[in-house]
ModelCIF file with pLDDT and N, C-alpha, C, O atoms, coordinates in Angstrom:
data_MODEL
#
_entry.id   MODEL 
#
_entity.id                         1 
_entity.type                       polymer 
_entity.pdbx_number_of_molecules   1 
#
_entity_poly.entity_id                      1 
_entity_poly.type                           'polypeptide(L)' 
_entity_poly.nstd_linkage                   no 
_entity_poly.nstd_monomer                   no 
_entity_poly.pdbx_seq_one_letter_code       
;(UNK)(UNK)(UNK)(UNK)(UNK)(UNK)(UNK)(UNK)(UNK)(UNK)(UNK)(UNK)(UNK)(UNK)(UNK)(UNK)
(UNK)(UNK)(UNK)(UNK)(UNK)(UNK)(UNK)(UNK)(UNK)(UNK)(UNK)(UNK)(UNK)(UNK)(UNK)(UNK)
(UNK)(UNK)(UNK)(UNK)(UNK)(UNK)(UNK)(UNK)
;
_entity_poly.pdbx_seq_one_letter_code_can   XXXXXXXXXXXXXXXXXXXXXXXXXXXXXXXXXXXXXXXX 
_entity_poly.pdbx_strand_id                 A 
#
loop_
_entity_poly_seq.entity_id 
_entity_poly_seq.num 
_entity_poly_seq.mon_id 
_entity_poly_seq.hetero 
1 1  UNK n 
1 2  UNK n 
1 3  UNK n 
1 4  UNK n 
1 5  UNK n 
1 6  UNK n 
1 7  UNK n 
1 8  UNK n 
1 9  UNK n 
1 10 UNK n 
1 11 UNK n 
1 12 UNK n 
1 13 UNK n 
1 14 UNK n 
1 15 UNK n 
1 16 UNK n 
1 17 UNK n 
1 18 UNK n 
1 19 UNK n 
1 20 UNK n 
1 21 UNK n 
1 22 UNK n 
1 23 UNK n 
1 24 UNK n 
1 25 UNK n 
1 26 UNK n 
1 27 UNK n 
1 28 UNK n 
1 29 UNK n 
1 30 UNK n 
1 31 UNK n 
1 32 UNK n 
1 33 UNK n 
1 34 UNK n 
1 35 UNK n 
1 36 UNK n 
1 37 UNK n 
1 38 UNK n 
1 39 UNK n 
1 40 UNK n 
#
_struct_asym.id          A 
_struct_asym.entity_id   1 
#
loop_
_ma_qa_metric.id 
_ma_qa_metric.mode 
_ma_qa_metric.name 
_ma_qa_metric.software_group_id 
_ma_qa_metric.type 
1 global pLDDT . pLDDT 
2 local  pLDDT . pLDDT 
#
_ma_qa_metric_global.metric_id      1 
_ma_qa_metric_global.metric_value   92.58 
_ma_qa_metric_global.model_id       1 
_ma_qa_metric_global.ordinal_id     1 
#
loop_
_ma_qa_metric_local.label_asym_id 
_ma_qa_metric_local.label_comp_id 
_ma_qa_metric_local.label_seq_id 
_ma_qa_metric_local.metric_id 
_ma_qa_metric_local.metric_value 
_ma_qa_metric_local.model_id 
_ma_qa_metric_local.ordinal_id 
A UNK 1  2 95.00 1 1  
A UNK 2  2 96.00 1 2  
A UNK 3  2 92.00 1 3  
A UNK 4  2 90.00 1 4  
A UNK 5  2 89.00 1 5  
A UNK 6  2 88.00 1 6  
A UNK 7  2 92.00 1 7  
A UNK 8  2 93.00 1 8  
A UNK 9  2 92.00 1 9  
A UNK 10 2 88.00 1 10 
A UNK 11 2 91.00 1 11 
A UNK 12 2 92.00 1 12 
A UNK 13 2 87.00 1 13 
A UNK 14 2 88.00 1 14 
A UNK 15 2 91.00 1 15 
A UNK 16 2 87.00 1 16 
A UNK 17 2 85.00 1 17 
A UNK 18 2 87.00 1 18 
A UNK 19 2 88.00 1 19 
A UNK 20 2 83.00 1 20 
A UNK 21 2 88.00 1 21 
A UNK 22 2 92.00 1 22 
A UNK 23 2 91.00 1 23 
A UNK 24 2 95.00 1 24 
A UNK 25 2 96.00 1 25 
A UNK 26 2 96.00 1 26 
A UNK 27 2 95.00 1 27 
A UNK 28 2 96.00 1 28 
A UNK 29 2 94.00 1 29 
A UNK 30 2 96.00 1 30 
A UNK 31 2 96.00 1 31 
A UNK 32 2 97.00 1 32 
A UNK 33 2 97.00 1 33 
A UNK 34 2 97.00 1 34 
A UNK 35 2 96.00 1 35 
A UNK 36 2 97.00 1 36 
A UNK 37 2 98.00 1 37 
A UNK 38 2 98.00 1 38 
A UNK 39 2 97.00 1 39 
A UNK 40 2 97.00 1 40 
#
loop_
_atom_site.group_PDB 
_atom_site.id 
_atom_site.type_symbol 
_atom_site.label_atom_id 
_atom_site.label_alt_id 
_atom_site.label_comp_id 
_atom_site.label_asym_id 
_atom_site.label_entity_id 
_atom_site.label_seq_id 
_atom_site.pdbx_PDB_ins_code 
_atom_site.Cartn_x 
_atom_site.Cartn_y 
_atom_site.Cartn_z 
_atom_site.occupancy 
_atom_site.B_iso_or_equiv 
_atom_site.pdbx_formal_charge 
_atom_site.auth_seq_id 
_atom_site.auth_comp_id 
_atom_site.auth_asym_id 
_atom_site.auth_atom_id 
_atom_site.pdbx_PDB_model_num 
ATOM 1   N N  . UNK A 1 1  ? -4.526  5.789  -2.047  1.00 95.00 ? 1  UNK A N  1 
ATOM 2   C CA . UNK A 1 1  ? -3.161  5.988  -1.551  1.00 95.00 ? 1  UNK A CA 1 
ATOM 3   C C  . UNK A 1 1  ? -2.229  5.006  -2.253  1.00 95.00 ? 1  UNK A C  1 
ATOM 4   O O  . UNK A 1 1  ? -2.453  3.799  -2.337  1.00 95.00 ? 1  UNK A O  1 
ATOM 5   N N  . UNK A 1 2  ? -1.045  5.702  -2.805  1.00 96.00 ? 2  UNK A N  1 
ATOM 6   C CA . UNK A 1 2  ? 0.078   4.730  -3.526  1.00 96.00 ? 2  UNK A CA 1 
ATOM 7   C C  . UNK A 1 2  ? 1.494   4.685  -2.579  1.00 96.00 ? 2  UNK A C  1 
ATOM 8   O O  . UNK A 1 2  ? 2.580   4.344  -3.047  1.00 96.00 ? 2  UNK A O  1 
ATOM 9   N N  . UNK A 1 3  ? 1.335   4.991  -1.512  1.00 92.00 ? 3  UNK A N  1 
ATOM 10  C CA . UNK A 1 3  ? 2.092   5.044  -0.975  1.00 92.00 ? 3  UNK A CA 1 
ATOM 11  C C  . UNK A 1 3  ? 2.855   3.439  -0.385  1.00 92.00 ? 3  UNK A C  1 
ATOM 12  O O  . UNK A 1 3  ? 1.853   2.725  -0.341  1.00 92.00 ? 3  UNK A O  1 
ATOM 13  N N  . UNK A 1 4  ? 3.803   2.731  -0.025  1.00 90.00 ? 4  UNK A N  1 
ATOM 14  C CA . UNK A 1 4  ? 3.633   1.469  0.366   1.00 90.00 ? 4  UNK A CA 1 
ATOM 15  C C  . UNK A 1 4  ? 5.202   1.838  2.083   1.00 90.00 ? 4  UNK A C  1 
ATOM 16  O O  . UNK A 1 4  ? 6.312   2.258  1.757   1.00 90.00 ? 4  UNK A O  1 
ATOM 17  N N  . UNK A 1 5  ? 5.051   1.713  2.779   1.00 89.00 ? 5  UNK A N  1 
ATOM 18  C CA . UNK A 1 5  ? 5.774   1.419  3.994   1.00 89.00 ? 5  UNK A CA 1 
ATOM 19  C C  . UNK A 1 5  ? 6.852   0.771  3.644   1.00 89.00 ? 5  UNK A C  1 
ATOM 20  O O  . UNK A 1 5  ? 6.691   -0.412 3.943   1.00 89.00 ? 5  UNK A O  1 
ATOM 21  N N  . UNK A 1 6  ? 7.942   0.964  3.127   1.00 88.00 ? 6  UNK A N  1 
ATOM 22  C CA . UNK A 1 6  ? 9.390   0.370  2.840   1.00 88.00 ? 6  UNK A CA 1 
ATOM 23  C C  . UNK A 1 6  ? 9.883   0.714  4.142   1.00 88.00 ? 6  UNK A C  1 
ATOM 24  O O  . UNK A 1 6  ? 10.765  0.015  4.640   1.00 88.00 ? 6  UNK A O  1 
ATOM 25  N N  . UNK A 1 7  ? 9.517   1.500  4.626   1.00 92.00 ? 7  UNK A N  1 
ATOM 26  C CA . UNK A 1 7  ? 10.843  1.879  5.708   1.00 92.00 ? 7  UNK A CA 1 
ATOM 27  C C  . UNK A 1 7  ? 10.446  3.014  6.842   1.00 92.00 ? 7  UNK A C  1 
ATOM 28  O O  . UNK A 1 7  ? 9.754   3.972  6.495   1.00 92.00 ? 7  UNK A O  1 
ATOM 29  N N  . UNK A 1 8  ? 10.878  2.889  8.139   1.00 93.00 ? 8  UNK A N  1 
ATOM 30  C CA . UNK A 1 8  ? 10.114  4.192  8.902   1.00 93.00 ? 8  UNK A CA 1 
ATOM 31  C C  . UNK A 1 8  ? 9.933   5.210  8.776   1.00 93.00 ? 8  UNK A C  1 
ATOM 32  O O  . UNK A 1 8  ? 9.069   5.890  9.330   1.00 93.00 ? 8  UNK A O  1 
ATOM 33  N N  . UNK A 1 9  ? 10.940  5.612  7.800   1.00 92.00 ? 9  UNK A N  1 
ATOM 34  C CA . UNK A 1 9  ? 10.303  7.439  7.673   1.00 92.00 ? 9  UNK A CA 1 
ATOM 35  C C  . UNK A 1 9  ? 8.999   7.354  6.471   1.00 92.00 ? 9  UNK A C  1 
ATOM 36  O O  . UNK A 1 9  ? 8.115   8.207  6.393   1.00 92.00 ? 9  UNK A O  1 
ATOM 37  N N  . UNK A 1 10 ? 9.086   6.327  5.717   1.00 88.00 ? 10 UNK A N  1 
ATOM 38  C CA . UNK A 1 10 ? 7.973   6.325  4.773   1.00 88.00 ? 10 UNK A CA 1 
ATOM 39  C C  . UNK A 1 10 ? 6.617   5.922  5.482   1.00 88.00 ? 10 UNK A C  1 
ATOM 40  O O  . UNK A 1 10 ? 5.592   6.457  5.061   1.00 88.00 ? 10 UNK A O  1 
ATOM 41  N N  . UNK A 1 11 ? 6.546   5.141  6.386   1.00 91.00 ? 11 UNK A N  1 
ATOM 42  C CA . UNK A 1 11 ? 5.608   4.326  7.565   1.00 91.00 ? 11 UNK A CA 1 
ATOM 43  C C  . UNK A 1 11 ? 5.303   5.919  8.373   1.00 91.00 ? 11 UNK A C  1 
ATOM 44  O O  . UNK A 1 11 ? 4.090   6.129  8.355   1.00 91.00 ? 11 UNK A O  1 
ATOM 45  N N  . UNK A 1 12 ? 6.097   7.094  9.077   1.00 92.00 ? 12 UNK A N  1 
ATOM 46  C CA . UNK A 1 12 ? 5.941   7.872  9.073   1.00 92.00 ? 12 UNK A CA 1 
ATOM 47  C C  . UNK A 1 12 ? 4.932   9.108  8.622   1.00 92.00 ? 12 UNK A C  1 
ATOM 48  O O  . UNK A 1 12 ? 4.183   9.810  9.300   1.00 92.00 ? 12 UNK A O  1 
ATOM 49  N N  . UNK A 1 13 ? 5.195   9.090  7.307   1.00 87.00 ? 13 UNK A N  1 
ATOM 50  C CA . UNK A 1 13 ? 5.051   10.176 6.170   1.00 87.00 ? 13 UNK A CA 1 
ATOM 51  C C  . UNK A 1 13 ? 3.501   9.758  6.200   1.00 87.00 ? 13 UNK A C  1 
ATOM 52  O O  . UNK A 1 13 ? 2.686   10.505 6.741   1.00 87.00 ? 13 UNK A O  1 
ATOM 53  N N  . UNK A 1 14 ? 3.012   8.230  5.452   1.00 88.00 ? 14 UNK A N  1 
ATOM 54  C CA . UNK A 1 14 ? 1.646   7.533  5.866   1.00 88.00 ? 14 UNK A CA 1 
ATOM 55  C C  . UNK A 1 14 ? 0.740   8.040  6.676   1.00 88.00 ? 14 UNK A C  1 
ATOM 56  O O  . UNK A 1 14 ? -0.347  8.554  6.413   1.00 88.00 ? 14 UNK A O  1 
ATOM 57  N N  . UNK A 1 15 ? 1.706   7.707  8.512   1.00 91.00 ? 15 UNK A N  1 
ATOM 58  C CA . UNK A 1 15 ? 0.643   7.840  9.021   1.00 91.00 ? 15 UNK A CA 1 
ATOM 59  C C  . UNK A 1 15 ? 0.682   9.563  9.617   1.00 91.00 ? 15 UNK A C  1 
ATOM 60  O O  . UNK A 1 15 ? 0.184   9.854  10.704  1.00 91.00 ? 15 UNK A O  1 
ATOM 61  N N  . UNK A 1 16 ? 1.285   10.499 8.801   1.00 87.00 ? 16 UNK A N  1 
ATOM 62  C CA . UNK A 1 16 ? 1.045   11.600 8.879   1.00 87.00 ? 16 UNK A CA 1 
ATOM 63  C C  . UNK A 1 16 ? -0.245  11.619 7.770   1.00 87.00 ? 16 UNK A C  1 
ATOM 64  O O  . UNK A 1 16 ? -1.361  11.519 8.280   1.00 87.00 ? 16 UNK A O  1 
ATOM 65  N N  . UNK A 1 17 ? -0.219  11.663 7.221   1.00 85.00 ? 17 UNK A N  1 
ATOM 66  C CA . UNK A 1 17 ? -1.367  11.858 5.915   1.00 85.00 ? 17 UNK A CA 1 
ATOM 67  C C  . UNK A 1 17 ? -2.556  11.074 6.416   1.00 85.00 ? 17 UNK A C  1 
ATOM 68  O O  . UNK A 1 17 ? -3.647  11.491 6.027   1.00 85.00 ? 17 UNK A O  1 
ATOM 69  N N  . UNK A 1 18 ? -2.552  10.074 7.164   1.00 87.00 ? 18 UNK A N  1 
ATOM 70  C CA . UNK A 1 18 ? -3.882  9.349  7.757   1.00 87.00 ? 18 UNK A CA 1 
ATOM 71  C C  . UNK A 1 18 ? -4.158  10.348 9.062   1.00 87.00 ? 18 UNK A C  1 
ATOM 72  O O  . UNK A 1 18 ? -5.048  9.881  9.773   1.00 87.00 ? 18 UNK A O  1 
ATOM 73  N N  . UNK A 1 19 ? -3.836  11.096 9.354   1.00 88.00 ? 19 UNK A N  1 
ATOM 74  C CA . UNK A 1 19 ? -4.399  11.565 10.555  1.00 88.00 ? 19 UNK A CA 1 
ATOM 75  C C  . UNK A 1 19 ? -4.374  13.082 9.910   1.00 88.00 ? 19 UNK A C  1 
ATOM 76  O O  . UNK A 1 19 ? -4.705  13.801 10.853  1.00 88.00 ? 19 UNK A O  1 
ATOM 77  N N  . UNK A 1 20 ? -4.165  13.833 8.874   1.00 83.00 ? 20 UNK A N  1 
ATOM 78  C CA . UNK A 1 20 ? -4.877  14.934 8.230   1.00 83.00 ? 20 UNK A CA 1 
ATOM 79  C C  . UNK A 1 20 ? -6.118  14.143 7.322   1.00 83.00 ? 20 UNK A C  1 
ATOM 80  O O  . UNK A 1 20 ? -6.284  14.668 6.221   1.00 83.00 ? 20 UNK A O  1 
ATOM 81  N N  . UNK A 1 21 ? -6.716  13.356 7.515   1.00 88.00 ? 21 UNK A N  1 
ATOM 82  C CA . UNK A 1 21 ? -7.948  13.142 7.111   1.00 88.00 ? 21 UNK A CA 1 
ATOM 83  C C  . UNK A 1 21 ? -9.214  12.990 7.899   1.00 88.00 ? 21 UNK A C  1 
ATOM 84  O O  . UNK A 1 21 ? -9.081  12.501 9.021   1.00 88.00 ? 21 UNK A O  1 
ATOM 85  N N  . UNK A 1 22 ? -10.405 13.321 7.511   1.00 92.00 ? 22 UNK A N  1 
ATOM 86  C CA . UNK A 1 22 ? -11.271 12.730 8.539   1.00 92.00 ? 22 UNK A CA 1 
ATOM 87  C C  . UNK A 1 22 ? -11.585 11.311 8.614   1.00 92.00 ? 22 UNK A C  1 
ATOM 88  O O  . UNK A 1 22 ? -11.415 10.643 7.594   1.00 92.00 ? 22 UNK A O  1 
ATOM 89  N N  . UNK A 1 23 ? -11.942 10.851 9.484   1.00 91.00 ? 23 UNK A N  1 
ATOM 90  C CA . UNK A 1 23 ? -11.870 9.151  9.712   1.00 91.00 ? 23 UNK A CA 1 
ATOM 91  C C  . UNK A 1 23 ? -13.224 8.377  9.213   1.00 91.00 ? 23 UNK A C  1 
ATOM 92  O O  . UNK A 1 23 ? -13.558 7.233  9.525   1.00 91.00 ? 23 UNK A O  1 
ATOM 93  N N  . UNK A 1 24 ? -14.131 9.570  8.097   1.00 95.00 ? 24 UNK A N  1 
ATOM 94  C CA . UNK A 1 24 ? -14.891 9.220  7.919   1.00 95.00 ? 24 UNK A CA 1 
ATOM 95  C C  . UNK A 1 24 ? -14.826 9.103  6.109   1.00 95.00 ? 24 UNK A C  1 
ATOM 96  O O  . UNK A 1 24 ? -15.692 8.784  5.295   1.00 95.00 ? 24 UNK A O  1 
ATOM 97  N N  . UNK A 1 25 ? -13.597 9.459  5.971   1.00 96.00 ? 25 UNK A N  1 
ATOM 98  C CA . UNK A 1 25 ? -13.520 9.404  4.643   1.00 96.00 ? 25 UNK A CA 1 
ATOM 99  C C  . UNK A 1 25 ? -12.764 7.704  4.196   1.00 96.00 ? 25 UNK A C  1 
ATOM 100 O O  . UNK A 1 25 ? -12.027 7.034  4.919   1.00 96.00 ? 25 UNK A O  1 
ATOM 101 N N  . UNK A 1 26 ? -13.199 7.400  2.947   1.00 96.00 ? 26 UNK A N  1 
ATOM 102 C CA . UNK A 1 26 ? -13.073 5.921  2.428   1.00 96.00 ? 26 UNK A CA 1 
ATOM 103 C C  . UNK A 1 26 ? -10.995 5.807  1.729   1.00 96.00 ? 26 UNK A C  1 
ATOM 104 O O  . UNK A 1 26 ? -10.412 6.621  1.013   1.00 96.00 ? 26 UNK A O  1 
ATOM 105 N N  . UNK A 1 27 ? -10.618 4.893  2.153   1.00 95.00 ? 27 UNK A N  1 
ATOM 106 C CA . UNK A 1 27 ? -8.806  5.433  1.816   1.00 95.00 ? 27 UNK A CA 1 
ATOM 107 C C  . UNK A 1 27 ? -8.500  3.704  1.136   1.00 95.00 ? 27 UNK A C  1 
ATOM 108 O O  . UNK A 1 27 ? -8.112  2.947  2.026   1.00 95.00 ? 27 UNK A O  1 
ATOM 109 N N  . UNK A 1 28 ? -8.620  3.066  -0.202  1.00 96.00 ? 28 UNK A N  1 
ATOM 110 C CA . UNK A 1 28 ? -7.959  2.760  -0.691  1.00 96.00 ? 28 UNK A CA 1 
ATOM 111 C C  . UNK A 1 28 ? -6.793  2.724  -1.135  1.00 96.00 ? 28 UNK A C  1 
ATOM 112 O O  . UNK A 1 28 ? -6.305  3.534  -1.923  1.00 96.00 ? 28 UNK A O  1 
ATOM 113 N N  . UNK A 1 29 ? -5.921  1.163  -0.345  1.00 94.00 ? 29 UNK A N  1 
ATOM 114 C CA . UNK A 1 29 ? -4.483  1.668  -0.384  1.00 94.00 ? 29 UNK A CA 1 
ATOM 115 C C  . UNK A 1 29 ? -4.501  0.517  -1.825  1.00 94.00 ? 29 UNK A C  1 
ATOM 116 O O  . UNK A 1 29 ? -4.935  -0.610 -2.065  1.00 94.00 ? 29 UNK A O  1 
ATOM 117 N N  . UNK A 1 30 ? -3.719  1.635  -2.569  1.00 96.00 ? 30 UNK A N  1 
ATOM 118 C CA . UNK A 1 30 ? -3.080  0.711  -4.212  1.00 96.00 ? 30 UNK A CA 1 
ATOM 119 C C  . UNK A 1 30 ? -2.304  1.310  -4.871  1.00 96.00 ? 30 UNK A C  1 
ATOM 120 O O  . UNK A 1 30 ? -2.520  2.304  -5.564  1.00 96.00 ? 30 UNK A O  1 
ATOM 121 N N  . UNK A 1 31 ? -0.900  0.494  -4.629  1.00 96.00 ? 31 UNK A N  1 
ATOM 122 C CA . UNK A 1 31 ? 0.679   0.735  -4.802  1.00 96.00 ? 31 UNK A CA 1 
ATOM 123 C C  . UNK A 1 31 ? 0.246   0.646  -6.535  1.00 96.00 ? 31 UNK A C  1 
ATOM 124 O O  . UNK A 1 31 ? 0.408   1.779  -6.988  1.00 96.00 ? 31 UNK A O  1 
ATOM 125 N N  . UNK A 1 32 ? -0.189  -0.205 -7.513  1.00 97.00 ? 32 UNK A N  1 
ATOM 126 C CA . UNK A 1 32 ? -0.397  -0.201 -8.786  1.00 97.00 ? 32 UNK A CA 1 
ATOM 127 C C  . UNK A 1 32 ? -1.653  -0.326 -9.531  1.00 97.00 ? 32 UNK A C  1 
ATOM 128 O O  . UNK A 1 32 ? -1.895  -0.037 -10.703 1.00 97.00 ? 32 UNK A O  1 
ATOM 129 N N  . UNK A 1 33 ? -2.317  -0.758 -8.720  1.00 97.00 ? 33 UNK A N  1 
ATOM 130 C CA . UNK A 1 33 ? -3.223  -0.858 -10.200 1.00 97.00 ? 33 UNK A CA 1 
ATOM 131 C C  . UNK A 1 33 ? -4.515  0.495  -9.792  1.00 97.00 ? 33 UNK A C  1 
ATOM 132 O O  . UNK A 1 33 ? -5.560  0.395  -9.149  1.00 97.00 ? 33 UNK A O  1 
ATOM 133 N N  . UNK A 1 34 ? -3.950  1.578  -10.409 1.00 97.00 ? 34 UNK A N  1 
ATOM 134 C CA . UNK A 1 34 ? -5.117  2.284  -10.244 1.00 97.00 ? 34 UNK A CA 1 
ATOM 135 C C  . UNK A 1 34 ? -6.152  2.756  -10.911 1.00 97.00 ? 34 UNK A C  1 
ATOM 136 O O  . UNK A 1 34 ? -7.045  3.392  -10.352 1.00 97.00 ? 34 UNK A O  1 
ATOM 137 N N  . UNK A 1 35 ? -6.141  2.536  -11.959 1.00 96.00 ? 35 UNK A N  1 
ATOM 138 C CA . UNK A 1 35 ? -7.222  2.531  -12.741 1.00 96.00 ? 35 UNK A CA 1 
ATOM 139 C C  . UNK A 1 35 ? -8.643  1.356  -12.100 1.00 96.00 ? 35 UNK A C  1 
ATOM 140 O O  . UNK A 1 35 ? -9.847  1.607  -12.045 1.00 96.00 ? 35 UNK A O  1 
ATOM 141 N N  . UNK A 1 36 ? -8.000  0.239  -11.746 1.00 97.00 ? 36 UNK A N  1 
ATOM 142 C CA . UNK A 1 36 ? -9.043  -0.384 -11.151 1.00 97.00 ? 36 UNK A CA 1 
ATOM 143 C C  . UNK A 1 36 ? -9.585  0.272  -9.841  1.00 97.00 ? 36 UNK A C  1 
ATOM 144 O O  . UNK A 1 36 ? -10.803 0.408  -9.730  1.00 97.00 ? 36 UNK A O  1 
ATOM 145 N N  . UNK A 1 37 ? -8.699  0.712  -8.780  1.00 98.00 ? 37 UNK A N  1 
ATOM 146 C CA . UNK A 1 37 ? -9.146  1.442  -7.655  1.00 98.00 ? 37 UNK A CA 1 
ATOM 147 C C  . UNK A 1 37 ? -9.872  2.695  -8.098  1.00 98.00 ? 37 UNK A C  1 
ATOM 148 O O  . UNK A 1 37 ? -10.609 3.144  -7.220  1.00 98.00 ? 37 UNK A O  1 
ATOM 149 N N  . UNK A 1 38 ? -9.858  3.267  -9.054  1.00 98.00 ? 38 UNK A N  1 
ATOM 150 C CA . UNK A 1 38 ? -10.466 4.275  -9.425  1.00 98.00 ? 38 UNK A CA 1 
ATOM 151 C C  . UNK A 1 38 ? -11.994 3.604  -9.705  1.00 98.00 ? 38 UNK A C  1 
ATOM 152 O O  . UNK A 1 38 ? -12.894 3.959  -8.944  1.00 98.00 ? 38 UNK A O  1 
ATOM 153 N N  . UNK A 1 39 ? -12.286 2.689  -10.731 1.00 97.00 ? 39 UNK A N  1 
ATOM 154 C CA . UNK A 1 39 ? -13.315 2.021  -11.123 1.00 97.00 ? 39 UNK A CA 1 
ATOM 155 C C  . UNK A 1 39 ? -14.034 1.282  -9.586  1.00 97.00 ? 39 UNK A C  1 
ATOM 156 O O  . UNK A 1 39 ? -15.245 1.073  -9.670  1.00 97.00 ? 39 UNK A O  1 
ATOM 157 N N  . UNK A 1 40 ? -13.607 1.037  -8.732  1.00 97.00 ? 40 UNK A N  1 
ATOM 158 C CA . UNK A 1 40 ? -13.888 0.364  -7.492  1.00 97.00 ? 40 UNK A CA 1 
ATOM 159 C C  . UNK A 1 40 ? -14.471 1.920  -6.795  1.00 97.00 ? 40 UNK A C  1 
ATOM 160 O O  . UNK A 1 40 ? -14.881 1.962  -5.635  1.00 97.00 ? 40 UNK A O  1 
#
């Protein structure tokens, strides 16, 4: 997830997308460096 919480409707939007997932799936949050989160 690159998403980062600036502001409530974005804090919003988040935790809409966290609750269409199952809670069993793994959710790396990384605003930039993703090539490393990918490698992780």
């Amino acid at each position: 997830a690159t998403a980062t919480a600036g502001d409530a409707e974005m804090a919003t939007r988040i935790a809409r997308h966290r609750r269409e997932r199952p809670a069993s799936w793994h959710t790396l949050e990384e605003p930039l460096a993703l090539d490393t989160a990918l490698a992780r």
